[in-house]
C-alpha atoms as a PDB file:
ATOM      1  CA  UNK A   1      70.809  89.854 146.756  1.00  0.00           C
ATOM      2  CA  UNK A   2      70.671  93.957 146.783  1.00  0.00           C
ATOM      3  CA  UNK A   3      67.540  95.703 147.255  1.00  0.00           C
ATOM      4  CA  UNK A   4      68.981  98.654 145.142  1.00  0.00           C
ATOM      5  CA  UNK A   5      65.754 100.447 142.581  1.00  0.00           C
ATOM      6  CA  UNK A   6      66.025  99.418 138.878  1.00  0.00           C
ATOM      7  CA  UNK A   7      68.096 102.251 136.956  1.00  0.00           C
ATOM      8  CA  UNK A   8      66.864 101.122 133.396  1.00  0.00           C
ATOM      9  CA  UNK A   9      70.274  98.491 133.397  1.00  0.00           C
ATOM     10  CA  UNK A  10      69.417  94.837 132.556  1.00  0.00           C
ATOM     11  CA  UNK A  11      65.268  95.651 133.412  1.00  0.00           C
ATOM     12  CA  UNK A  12      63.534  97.851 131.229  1.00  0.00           C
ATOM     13  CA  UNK A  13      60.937  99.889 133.286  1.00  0.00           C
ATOM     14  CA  UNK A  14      57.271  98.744 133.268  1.00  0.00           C
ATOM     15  CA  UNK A  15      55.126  99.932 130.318  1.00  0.00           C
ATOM     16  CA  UNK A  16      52.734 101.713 130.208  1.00  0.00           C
ATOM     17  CA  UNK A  17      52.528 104.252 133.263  1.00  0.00           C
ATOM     18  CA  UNK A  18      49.400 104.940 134.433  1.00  0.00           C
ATOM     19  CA  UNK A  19      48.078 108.869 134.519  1.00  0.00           C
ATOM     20  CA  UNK A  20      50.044 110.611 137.130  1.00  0.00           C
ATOM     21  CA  UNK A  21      47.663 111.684 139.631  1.00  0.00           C
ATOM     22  CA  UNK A  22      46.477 115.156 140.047  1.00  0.00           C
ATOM     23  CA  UNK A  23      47.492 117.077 143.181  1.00  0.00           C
ATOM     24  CA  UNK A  24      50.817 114.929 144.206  1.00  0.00           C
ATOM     25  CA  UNK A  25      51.559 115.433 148.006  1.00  0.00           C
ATOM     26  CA  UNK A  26      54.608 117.523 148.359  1.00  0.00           C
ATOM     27  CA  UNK A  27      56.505 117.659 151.470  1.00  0.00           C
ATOM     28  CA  UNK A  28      55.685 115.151 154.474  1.00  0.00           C
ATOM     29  CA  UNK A  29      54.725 118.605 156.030  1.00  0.00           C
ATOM     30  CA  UNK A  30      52.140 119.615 153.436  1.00  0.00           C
ATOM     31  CA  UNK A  31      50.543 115.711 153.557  1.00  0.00           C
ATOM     32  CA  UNK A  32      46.889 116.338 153.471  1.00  0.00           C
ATOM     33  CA  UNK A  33      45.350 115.846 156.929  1.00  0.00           C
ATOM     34  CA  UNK A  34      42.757 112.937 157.734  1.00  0.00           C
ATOM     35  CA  UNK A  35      38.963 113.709 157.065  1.00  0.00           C
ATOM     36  CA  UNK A  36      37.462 113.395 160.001  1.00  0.00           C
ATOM     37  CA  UNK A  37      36.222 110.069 161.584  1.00  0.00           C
ATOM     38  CA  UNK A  38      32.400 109.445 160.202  1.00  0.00           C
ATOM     39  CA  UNK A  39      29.711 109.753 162.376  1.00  0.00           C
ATOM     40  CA  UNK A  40      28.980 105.917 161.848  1.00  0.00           C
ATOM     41  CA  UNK A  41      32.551 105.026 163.311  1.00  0.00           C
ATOM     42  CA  UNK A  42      32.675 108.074 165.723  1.00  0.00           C
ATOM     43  CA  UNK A  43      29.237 106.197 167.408  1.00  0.00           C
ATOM     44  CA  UNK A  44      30.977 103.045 167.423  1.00  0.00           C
ATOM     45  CA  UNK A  45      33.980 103.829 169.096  1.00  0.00           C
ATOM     46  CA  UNK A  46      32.087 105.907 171.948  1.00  0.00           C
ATOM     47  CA  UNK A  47      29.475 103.313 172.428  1.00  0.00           C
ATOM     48  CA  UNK A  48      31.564 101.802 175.492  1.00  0.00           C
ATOM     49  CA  UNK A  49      32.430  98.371 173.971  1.00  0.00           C
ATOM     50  CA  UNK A  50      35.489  97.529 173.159  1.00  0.00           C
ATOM     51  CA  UNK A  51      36.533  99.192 169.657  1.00  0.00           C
ATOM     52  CA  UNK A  52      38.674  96.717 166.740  1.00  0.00           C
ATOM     53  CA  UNK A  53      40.315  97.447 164.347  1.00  0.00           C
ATOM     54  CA  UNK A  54      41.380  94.803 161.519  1.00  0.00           C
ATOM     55  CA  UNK A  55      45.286  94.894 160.492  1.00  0.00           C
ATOM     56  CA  UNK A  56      46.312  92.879 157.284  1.00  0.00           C
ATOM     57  CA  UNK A  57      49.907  94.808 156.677  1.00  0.00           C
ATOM     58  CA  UNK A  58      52.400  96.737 158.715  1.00  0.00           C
ATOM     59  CA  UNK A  59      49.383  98.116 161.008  1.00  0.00           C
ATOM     60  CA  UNK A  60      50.623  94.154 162.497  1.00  0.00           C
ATOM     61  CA  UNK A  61      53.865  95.303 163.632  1.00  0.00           C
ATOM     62  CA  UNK A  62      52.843  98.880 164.181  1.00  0.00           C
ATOM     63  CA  UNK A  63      55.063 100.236 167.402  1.00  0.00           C
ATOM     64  CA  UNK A  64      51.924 102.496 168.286  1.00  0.00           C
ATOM     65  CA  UNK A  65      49.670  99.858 168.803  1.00  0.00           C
ATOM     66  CA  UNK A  66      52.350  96.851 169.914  1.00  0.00           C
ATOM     67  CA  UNK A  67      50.588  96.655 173.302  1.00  0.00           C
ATOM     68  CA  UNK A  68      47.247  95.997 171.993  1.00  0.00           C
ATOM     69  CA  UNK A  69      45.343  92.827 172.426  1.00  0.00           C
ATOM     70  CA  UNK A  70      44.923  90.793 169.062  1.00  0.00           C
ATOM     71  CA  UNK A  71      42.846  88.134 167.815  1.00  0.00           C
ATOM     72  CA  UNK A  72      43.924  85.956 164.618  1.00  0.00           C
ATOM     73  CA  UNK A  73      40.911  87.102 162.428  1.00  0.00           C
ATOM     74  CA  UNK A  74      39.599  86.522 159.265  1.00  0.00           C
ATOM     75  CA  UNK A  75      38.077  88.254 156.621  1.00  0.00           C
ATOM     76  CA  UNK A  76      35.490  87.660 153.953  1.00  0.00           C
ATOM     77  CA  UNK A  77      35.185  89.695 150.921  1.00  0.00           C
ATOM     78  CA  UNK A  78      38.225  91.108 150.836  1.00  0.00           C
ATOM     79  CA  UNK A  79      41.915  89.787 149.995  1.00  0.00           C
ATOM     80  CA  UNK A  80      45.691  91.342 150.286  1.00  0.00           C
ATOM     81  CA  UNK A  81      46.729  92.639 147.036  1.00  0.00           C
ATOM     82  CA  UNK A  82      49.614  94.916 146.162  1.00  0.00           C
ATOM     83  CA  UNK A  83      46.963  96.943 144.211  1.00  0.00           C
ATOM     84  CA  UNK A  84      47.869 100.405 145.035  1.00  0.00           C
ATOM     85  CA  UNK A  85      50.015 102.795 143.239  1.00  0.00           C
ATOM     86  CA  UNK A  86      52.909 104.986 145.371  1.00  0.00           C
ATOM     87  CA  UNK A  87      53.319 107.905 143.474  1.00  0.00           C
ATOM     88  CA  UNK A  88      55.655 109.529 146.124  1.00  0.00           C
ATOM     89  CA  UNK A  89      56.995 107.780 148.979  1.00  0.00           C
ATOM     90  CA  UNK A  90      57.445 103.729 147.375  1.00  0.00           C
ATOM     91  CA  UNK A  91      57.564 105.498 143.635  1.00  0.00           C
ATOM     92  CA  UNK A  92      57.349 108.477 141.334  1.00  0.00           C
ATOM     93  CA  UNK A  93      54.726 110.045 139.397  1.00  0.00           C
ATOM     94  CA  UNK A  94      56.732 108.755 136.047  1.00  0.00           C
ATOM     95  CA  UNK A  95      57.109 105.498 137.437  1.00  0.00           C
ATOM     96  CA  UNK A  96      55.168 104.786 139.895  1.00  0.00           C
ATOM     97  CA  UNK A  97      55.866 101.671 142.912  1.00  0.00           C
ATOM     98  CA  UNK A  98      53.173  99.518 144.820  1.00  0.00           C
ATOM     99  CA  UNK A  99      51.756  99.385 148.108  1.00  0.00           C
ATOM    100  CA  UNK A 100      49.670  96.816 149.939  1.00  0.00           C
ATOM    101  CA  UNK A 101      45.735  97.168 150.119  1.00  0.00           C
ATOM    102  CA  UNK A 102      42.384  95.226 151.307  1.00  0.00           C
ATOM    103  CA  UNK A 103      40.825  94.632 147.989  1.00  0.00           C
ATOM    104  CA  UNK A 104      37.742  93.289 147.149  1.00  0.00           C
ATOM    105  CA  UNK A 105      37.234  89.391 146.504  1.00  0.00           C
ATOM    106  CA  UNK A 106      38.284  86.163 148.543  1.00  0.00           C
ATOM    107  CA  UNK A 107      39.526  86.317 152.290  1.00  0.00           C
ATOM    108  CA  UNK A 108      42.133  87.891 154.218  1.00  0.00           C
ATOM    109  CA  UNK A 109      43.755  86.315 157.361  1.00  0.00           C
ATOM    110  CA  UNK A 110      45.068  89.144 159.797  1.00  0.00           C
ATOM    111  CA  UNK A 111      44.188  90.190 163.243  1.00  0.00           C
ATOM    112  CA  UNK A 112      41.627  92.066 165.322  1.00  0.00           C
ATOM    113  CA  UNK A 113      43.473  94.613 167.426  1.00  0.00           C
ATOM    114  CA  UNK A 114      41.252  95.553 170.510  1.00  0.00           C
ATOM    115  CA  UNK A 115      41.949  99.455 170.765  1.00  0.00           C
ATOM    116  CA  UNK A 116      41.332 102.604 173.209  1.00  0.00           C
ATOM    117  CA  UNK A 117      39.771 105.155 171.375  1.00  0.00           C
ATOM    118  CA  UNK A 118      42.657 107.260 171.603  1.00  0.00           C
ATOM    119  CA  UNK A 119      44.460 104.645 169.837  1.00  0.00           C
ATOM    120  CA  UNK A 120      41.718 104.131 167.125  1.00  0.00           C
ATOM    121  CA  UNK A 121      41.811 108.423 166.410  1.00  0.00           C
ATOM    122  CA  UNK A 122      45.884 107.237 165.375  1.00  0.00           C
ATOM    123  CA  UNK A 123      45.389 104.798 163.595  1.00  0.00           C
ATOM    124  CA  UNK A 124      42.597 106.731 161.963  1.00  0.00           C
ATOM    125  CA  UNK A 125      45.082 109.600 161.405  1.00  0.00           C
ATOM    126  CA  UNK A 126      47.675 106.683 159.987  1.00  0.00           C
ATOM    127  CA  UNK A 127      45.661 105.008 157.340  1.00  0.00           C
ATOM    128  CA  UNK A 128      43.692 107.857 155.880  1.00  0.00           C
ATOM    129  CA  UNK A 129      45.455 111.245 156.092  1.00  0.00           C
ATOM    130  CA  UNK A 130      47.899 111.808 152.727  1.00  0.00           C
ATOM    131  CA  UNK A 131      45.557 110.713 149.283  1.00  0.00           C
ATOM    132  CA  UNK A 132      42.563 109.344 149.646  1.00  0.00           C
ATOM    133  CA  UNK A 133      43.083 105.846 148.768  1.00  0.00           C
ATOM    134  CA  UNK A 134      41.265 104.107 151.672  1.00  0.00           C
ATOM    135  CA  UNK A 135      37.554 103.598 152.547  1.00  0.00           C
ATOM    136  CA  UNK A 136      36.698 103.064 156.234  1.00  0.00           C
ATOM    137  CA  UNK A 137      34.570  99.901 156.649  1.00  0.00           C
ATOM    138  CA  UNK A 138      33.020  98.348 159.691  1.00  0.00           C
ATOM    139  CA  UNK A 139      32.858  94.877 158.596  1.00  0.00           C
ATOM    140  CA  UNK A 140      32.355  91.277 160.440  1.00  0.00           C
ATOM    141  CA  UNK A 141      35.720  89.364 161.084  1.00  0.00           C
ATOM    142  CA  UNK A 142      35.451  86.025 162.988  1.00  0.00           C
ATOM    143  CA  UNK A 143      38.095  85.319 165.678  1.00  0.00           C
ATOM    144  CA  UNK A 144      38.212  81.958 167.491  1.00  0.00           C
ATOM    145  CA  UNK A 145      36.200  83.589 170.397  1.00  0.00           C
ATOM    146  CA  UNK A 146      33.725  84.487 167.872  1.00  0.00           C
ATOM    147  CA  UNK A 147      32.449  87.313 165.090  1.00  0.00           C
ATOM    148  CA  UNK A 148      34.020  90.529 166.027  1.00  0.00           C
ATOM    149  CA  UNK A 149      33.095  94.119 164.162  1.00  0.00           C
ATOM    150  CA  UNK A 150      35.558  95.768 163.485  1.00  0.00           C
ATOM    151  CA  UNK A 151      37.392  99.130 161.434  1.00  0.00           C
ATOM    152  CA  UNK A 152      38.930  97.631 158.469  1.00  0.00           C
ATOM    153  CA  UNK A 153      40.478 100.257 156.122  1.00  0.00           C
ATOM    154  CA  UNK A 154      39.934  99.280 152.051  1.00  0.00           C
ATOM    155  CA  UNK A 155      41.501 100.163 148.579  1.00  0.00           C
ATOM    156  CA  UNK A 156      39.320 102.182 146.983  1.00  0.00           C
ATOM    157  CA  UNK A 157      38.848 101.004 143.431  1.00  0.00           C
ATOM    158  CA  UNK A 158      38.038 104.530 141.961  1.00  0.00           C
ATOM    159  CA  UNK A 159      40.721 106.308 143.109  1.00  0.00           C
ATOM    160  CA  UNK A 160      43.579 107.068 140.545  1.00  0.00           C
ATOM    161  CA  UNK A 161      46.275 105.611 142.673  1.00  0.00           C
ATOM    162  CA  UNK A 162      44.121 101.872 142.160  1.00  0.00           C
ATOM    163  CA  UNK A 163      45.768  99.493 140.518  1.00  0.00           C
ATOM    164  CA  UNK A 164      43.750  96.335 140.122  1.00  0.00           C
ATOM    165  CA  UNK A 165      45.200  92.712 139.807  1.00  0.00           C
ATOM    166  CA  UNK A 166      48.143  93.430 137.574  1.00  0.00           C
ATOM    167  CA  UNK A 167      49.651  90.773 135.434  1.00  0.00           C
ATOM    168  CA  UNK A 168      52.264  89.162 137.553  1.00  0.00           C
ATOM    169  CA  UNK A 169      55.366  90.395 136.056  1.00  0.00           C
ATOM    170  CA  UNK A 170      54.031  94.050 135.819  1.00  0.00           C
ATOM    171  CA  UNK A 171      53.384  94.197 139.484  1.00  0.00           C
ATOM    172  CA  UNK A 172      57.225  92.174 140.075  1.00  0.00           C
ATOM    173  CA  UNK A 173      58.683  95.060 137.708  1.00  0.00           C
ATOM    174  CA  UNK A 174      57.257  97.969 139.250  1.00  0.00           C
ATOM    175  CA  UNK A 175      57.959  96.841 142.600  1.00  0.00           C
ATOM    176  CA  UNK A 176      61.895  96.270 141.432  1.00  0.00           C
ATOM    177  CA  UNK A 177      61.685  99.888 139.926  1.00  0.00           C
ATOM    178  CA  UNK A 178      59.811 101.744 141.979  1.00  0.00           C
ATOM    179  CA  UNK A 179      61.725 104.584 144.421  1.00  0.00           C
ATOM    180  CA  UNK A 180      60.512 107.439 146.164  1.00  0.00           C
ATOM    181  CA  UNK A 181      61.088 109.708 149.272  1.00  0.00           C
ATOM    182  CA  UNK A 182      60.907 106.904 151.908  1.00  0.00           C
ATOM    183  CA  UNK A 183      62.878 104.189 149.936  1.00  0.00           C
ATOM    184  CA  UNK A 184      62.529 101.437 147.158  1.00  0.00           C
ATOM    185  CA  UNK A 185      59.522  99.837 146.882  1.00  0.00           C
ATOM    186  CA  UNK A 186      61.430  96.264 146.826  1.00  0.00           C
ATOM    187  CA  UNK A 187      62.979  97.568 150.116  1.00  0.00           C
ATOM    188  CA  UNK A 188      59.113  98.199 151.615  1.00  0.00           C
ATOM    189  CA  UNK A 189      57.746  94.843 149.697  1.00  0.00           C
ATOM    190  CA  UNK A 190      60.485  92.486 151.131  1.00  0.00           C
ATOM    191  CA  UNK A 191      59.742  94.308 154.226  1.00  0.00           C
ATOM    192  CA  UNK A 192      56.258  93.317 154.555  1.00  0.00           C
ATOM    193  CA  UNK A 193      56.722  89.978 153.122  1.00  0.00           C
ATOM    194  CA  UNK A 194      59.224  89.165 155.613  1.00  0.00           C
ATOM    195  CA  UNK A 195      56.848  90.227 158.494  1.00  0.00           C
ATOM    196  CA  UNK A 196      53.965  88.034 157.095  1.00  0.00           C
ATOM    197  CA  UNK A 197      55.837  85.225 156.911  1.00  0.00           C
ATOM    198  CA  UNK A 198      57.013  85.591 160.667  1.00  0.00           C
ATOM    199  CA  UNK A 199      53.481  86.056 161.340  1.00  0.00           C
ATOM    200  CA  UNK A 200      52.280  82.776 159.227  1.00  0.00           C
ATOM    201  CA  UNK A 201      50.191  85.494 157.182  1.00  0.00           C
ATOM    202  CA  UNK A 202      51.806  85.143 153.607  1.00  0.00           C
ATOM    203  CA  UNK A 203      49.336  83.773 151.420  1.00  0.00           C
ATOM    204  CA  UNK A 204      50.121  81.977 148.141  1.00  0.00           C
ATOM    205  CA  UNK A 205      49.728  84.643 145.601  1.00  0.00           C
ATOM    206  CA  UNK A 206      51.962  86.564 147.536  1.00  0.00           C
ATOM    207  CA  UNK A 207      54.597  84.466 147.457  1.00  0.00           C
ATOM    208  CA  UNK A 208      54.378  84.083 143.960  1.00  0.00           C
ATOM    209  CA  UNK A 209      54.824  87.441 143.461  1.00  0.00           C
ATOM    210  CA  UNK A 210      57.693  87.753 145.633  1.00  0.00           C
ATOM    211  CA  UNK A 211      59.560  84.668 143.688  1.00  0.00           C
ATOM    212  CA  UNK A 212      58.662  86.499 140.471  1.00  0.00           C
ATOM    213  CA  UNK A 213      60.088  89.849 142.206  1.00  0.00           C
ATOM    214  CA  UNK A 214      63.651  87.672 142.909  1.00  0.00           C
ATOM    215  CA  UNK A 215      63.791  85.635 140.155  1.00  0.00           C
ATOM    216  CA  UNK A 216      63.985  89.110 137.552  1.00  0.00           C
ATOM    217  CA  UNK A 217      65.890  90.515 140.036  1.00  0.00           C
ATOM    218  CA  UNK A 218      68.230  87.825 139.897  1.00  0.00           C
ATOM    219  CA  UNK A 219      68.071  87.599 135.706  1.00  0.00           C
ATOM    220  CA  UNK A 220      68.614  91.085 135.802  1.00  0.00           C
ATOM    221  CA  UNK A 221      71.892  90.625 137.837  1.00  0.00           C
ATOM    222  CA  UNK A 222      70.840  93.135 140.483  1.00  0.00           C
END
């Protein structure tokens, strides 16, 4: 099965598009920088105890911090949702792809990565420089060697790039149609779904919406 973007053949695109967003990102030079770590989190991560951080998606398999020491963890109050627009590098402005955030509601089952500072101020730089779609939490995750705090970095539900629960087949369609300067969005959804199901992470309403992204995939013959 290809993992080419929709081109309007056999799949019409998803209706309606949200708003574009005001002041797209251009160029991967011109990508906004990070603000700068709060004074909360700055405190934290000099206080001399170990620093974690919380990783639900591809911060898991992150070559940057593939030497760190991680905990299975889990996480209340929040779930993994494809719930974020990509108006540039998954998607378009005109049609717009989805990318994986830490919404609020239910649980999340991930991993606590213990982190050097210098690692943290990466990762920082990682998850929040480009549009502000994140919101840095420190929030209680429990590990089998107990309740850890740690960093956990979550959608931000007024931001324009939110995009809620969508019905099923909206978010399926926009993931099939979605392109943008670092690929198709089905490429960077199959991706991650392959990764949390290595990792025993894929919960069931993901894999709904991955057998709802293959089977109009497959109806639309691409």
């Amino acid at each position: 099965m290809g993992t080419a973007a929709v081109s309007g053949r056999g799949l019409p695109p998803p209706h309606p598009d949200p708003p574009p967003p005001k002041g797209r990102r251009g160029k991967a030079s011109d990508r906004p920088q990070a603000p700068p770590i709060p004074a909360e989190v700055a405190a934290w991560r000099d206080g001399g105890k170990p620093v974690w951080v919380f990783a639900y998606g591809s911060l898991l398999w992150d070559a940057q911090v593939c030497d760190a020491a991680a905990e299975p963890a889990l996480l209340r109050g929040y779930h993994r949702s494809f719930c974020l627009y990509s108006y540039d590098y998954r998607g378009t402005p005109a049609n717009p792809g989805l990318t994986l955030g830490l919404d609020r509601g239910g649980s999340c089952r991930g991993a606590a990565l213990r982190l050097p500072a210098e690692a943290l101020d990466r990762v920082w730089e990682r998850e929040m420089s480009g549009r502000p779609v994140y919101g840095a939490r420190l929030l209680p995750v429990r590990t089998a060697k107990g309740v850890r705090r740690a960093l956990a970095f979550t959608a931000l539900r007024n931001c324009p790039d939110y995009a809620g629960m969508l019905p099923l087949d909206e978010a399926a369609r926009r993931i099939l149609a979605g392109a943008g300067r670092r690929g198709t969005c089905r490429d960077y959804f199959e991706n991650t779904f392959r990764h949390l199901e290595q990792l025993g992470l894929a919960d069931r309403p993901l894999r709904r919406l991955a057998e709802r992204v293959r089977a109009l995939a497959e109806s639309a013959g691409i």
